[in-house]
Protein backbone atom coordinates (compact mmCIF):
# COMPACT_ATOMS: atom_id res chain seq x y z
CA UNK A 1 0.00 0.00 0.00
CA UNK A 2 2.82 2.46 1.03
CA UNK A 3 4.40 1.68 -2.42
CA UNK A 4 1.41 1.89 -4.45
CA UNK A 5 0.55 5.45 -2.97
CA UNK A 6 3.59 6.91 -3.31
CA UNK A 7 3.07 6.09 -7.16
CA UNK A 8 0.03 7.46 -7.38
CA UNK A 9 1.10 10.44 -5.60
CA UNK A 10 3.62 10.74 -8.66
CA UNK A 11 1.45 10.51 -11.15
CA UNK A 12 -1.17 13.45 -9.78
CA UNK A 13 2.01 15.24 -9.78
CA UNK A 14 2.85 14.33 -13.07
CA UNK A 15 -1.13 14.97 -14.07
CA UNK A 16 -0.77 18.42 -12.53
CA UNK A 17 2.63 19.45 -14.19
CA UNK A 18 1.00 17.94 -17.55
CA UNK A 19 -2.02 20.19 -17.00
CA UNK A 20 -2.00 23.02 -14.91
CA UNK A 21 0.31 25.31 -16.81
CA UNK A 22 -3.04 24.95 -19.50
CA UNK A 23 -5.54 25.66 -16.87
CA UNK A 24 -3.74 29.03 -15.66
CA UNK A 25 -2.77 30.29 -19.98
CA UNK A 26 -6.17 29.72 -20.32
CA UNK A 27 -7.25 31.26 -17.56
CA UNK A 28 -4.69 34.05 -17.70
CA UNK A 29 -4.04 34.64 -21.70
CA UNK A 30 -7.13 33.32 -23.01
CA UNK A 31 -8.22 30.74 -25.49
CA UNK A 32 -5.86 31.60 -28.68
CA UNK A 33 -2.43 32.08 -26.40
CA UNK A 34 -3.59 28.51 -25.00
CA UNK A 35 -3.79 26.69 -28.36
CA UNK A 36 -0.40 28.64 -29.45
CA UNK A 37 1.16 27.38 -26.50
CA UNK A 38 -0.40 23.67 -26.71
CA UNK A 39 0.28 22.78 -30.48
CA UNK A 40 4.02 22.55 -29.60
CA UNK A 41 4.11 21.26 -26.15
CA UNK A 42 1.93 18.56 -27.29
CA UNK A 43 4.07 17.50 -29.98
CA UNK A 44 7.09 17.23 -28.10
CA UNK A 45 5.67 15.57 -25.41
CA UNK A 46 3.93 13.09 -26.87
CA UNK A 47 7.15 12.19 -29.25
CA UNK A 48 9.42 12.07 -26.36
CA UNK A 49 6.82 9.94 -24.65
CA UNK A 50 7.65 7.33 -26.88
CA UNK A 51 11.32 7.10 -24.75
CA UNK A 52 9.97 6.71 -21.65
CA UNK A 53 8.06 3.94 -21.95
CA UNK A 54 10.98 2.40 -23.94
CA UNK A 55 13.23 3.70 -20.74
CA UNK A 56 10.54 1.86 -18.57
CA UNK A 57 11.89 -1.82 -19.25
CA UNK A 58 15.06 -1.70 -16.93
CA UNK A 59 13.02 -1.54 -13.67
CA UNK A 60 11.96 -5.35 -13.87
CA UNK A 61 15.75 -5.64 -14.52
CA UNK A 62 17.03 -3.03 -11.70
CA UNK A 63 15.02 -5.11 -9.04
CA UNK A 64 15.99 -8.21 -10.12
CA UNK A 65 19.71 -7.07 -9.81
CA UNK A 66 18.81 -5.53 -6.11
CA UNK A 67 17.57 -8.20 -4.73
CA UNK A 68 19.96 -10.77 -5.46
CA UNK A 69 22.81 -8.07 -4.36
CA UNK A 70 24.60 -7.64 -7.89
CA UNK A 71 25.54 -3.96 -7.22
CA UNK A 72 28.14 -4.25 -10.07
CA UNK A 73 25.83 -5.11 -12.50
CA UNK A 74 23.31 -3.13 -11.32
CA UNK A 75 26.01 0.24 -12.05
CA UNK A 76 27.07 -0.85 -15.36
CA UNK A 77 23.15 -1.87 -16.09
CA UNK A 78 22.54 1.91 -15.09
CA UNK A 79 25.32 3.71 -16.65
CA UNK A 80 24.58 1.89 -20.10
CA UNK A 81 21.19 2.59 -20.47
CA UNK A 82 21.83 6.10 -19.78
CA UNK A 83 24.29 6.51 -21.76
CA UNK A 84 21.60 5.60 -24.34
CA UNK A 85 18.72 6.69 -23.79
CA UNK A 86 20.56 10.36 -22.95
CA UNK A 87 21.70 10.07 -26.38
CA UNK A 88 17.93 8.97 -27.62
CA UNK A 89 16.22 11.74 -26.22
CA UNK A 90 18.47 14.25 -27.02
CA UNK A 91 18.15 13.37 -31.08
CA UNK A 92 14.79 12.98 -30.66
CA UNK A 93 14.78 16.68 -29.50
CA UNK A 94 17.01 17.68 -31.30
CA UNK A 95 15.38 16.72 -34.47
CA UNK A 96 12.26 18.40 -32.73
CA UNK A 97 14.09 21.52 -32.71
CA UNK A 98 15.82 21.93 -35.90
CA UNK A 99 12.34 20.83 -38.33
CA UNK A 100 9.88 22.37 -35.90
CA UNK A 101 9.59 25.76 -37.53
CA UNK A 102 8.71 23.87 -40.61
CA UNK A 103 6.96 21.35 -39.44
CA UNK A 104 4.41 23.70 -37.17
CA UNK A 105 4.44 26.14 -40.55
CA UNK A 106 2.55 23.06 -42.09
CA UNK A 107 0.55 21.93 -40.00
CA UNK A 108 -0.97 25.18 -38.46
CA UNK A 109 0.21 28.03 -40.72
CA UNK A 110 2.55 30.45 -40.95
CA UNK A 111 1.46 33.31 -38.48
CA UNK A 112 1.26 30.38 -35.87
CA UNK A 113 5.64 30.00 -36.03
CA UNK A 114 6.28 33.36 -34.47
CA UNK A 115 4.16 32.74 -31.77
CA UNK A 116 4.64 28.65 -31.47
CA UNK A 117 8.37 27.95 -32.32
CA UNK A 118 9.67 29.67 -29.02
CA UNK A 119 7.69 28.18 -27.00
CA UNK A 120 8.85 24.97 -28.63
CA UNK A 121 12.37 25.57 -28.11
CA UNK A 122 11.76 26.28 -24.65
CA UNK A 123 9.70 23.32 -23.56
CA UNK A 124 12.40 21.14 -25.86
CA UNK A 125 14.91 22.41 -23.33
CA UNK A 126 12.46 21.63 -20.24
CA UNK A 127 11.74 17.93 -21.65
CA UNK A 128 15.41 17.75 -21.98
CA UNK A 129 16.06 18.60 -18.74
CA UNK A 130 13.42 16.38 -17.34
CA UNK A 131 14.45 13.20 -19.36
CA UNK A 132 17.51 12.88 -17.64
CA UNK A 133 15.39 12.22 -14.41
CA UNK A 134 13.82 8.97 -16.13
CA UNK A 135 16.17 6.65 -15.47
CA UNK A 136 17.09 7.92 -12.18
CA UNK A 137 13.67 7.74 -11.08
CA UNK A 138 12.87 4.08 -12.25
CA UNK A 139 16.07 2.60 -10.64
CA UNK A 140 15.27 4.77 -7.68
CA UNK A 141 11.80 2.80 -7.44
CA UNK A 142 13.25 -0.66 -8.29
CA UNK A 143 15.51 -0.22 -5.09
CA UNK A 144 12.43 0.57 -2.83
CA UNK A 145 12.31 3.98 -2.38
CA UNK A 146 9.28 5.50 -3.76
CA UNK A 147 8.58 8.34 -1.40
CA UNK A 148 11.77 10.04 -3.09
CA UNK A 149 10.39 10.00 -6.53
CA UNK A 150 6.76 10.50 -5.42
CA UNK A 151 7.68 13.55 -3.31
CA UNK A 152 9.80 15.46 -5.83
CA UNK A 153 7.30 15.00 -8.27
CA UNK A 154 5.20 16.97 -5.83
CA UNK A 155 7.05 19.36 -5.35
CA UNK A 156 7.71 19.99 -9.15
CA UNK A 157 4.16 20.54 -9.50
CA UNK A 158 4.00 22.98 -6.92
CA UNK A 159 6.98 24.99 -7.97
CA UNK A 160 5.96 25.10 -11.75
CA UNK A 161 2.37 26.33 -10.80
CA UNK A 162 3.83 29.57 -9.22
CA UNK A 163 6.23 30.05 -11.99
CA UNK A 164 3.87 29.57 -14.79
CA UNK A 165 1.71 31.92 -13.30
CA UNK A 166 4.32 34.16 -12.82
CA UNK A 167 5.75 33.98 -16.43
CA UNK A 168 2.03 34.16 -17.87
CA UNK A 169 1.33 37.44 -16.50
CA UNK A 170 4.56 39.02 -17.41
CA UNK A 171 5.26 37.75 -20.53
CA UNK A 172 2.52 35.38 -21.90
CA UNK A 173 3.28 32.16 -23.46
CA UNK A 174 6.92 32.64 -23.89
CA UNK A 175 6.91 33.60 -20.17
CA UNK A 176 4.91 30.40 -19.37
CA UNK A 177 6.92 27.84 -21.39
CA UNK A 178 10.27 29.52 -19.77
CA UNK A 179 8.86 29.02 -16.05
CA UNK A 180 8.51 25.40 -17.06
CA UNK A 181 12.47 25.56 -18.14
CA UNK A 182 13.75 27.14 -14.86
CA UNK A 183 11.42 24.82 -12.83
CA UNK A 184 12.48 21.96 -14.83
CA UNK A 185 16.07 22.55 -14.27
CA UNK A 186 16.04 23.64 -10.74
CA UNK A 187 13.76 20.23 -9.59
CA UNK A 188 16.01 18.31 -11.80
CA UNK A 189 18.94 19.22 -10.38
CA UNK A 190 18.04 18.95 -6.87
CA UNK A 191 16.46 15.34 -7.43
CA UNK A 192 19.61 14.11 -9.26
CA UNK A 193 21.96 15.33 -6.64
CA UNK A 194 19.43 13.73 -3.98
CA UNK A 195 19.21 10.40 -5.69
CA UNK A 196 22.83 10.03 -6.60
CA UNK A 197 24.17 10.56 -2.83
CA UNK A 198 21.37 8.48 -1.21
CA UNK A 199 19.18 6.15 -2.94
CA UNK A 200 20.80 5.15 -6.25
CA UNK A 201 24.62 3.41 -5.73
CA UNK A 202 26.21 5.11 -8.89
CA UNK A 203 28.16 8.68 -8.13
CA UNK A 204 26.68 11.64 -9.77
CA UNK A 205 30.69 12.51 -11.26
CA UNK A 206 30.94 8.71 -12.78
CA UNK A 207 27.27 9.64 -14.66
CA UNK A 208 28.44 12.86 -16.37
CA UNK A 209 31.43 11.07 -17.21
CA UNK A 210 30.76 8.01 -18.60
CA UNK A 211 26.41 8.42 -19.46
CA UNK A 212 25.84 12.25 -19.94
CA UNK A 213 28.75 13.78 -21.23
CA UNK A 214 29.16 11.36 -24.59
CA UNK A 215 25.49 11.18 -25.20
CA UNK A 216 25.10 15.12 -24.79
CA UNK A 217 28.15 16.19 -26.67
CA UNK A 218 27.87 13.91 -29.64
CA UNK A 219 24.32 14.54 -30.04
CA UNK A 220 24.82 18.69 -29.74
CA UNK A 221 27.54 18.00 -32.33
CA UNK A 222 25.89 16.12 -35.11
CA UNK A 223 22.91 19.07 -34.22
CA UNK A 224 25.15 21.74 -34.69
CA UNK A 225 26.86 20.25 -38.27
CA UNK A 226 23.17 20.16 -39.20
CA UNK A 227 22.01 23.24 -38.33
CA UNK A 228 23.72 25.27 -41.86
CA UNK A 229 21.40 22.89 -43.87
CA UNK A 230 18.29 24.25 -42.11
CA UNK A 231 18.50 27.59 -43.49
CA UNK A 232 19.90 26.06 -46.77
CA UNK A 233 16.88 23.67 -47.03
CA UNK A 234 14.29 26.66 -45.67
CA UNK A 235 15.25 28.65 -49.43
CA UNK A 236 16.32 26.12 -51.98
CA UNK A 237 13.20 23.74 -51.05
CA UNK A 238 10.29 25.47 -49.14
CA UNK A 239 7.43 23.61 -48.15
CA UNK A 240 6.63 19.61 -47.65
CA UNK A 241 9.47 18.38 -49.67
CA UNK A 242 12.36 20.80 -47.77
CA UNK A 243 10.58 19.82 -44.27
CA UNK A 244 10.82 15.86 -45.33
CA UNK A 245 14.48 16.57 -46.94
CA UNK A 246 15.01 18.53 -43.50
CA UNK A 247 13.75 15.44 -41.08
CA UNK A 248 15.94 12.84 -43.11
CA UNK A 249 19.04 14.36 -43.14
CA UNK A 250 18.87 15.09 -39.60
CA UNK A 251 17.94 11.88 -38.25
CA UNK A 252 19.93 10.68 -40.32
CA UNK A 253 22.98 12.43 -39.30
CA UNK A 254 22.36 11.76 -35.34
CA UNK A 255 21.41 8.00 -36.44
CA UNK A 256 25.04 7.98 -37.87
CA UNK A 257 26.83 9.58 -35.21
CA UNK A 258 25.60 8.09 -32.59
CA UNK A 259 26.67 4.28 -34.03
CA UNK A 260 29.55 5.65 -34.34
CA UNK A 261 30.23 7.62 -31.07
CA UNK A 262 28.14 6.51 -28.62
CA UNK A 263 27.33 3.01 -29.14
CA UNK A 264 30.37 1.23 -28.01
CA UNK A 265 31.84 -2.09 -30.77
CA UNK A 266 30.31 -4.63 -28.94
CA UNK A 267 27.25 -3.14 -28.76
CA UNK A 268 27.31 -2.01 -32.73
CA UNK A 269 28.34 -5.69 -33.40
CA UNK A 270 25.76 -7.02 -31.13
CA UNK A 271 23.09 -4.54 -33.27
CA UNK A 272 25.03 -5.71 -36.47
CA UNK A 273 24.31 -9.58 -35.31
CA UNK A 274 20.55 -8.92 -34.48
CA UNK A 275 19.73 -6.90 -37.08
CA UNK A 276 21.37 -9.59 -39.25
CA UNK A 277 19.63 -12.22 -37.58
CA UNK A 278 15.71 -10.35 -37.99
CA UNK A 279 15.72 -8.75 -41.17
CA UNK A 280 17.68 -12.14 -43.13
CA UNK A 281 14.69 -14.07 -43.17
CA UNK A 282 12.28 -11.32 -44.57
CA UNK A 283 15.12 -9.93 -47.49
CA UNK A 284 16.14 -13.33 -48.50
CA UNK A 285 12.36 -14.23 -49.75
CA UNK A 286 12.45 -11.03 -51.52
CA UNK A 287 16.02 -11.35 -53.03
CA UNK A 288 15.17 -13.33 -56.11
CA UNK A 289 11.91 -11.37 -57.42
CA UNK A 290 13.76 -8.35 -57.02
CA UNK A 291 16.93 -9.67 -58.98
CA UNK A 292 14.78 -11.21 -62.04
CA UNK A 293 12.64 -7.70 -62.04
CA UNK A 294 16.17 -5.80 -62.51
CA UNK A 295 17.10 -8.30 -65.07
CA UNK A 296 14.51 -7.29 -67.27
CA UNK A 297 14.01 -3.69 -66.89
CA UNK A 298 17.98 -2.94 -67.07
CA UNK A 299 18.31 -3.35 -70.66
CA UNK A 300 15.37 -1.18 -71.05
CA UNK A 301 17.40 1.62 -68.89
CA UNK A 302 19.73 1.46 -71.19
């Protein structure tokens, strides 16, 4: 019972972070600021959503590992899946970030980018901030201490509410979607430093080091190198087919670096092997057709 309230005290938290920011631009800025400022929180949320619950699988694995007292394991467990899913989120947000302009352009019209593509930025940052608490927080659970989790989440609800509100009256949206940055950051840094010393056995130096930092710095990197071909992209091929151009080279480009920086050889020749392993039986069946199709339409080409 103790356990399963202390989750349920996280997720009204998380329920009230998700909505009350809404409730108060509504309230505050009125109906139009509230659907400028929802379009792009929704659609980084919900994409980065798709990491968490990917994230989600190591705590069946974290409390297997506690209770039979594999503490080594249970670091190098940790540390690896950080490492990765760090480097996960931050593409994912980074490709956010660079086609979003374009992408929110498309979807909702032009006049709504001036309005909408700071805000995303801003809440980009704030999801960023707050994804590095995933992991944290799971392992923290699978070791038994739920209060920790459930009562930061708390009390990230109740500092964003006053800081929303605060940002909404002086600025607006803008003002709203930066409260959530600062409250994100400040909450996130006080529950990592809390975890890290008490509840989960991995020192907060040996995370930068070896799960943040390469994640983080590759991924801002391969971001960075792609950033020219936004503007490029934005003149030479405006509309749909520069936005698709725009989301393929840039995934593409953080797919690529990250094989080749983060992921470490055994794990690309473990990925190598799988992939291998999955994909032979459904190319092989496909091999010949494909071959006696060429055969006959090369001469043609010709």
């Amino acid at each position: 019972m103790r356990f399963s309230a202390h989750s349920y005290l996280s997720r009204l938290a998380a329920m009230l972070h998700q909505h009350a920011d809404k409730l108060i631009i509504g309230a505050l800025a009125g109906p139009v600021a509230l659907a400028f400022y929802t379009v792009p929180v929704q659609l980084a949320g919900r994409i980065l959503g798709l990491t968490y619950r990917l994230g989600s699988v190591i705590y069946p694995r974290v409390s297997e590992l506690a209770a039979t007292g594999q503490q080594s394991q249970l670091q190098s467990l940790y540390l690896d899946a950080t490492r990765l899913l760090t480097y996960l989120n931050f593409a994912v947000l980074a490709v956010i970030a660079l086609a979003g302009a374009a992408f929110l352009e498309r979807w909702v019209g032009a006049e709504f980018v001036a309005a909408g593509y700071p805000v995303l930025l801003l809440v980009t940052l704030a999801l960023l901030a707050d994804s590095l608490t995933t992991l944290p927080s799971l392992v923290n659970d699978g070791l038994g201490h739920p209060q920790v989790s459930g009562r930061f989440a708390l009390a990230r609800g109740l500092v964003g509410v006053p800081l929303v509100c605060a940002g909404t009256l002086l600025t607006g949206i803008t003002g709203a979607a930066l409260a959530h940055l600062l409250a994100s950051l400040l909450m996130s840094a006080l529950f990592l430093a809390w975890v890290h010393t008490r509840t989960v056995p991995v020192p907060l130096v040996r995370v930068w080091s070896q799960a943040w930092r390469p994640g983080l710095l590759v991924g801002a990197a391969a971001a960075l190198a792609v950033l020219p071909l936004k503007w490029l992209l934005a003149q030479q091929l405006p509309g749909l087919s520069g936005l698709l151009a725009l989301l393929a080279v840039s995934g593409t480009a953080l797919l690529l670096a990250g094989l080749r920086f983060v992921l470490r050889p055994q794990e690309r020749t473990m990925l190598k092997t799988l992939l291998c392993t999955r994909l032979s039986p459904t190319l092989l069946p496909l091999w010949s057709p494909m071959k006696a199709l060429w055969l006959r339409c090369a001469p043609r080409l010709r």
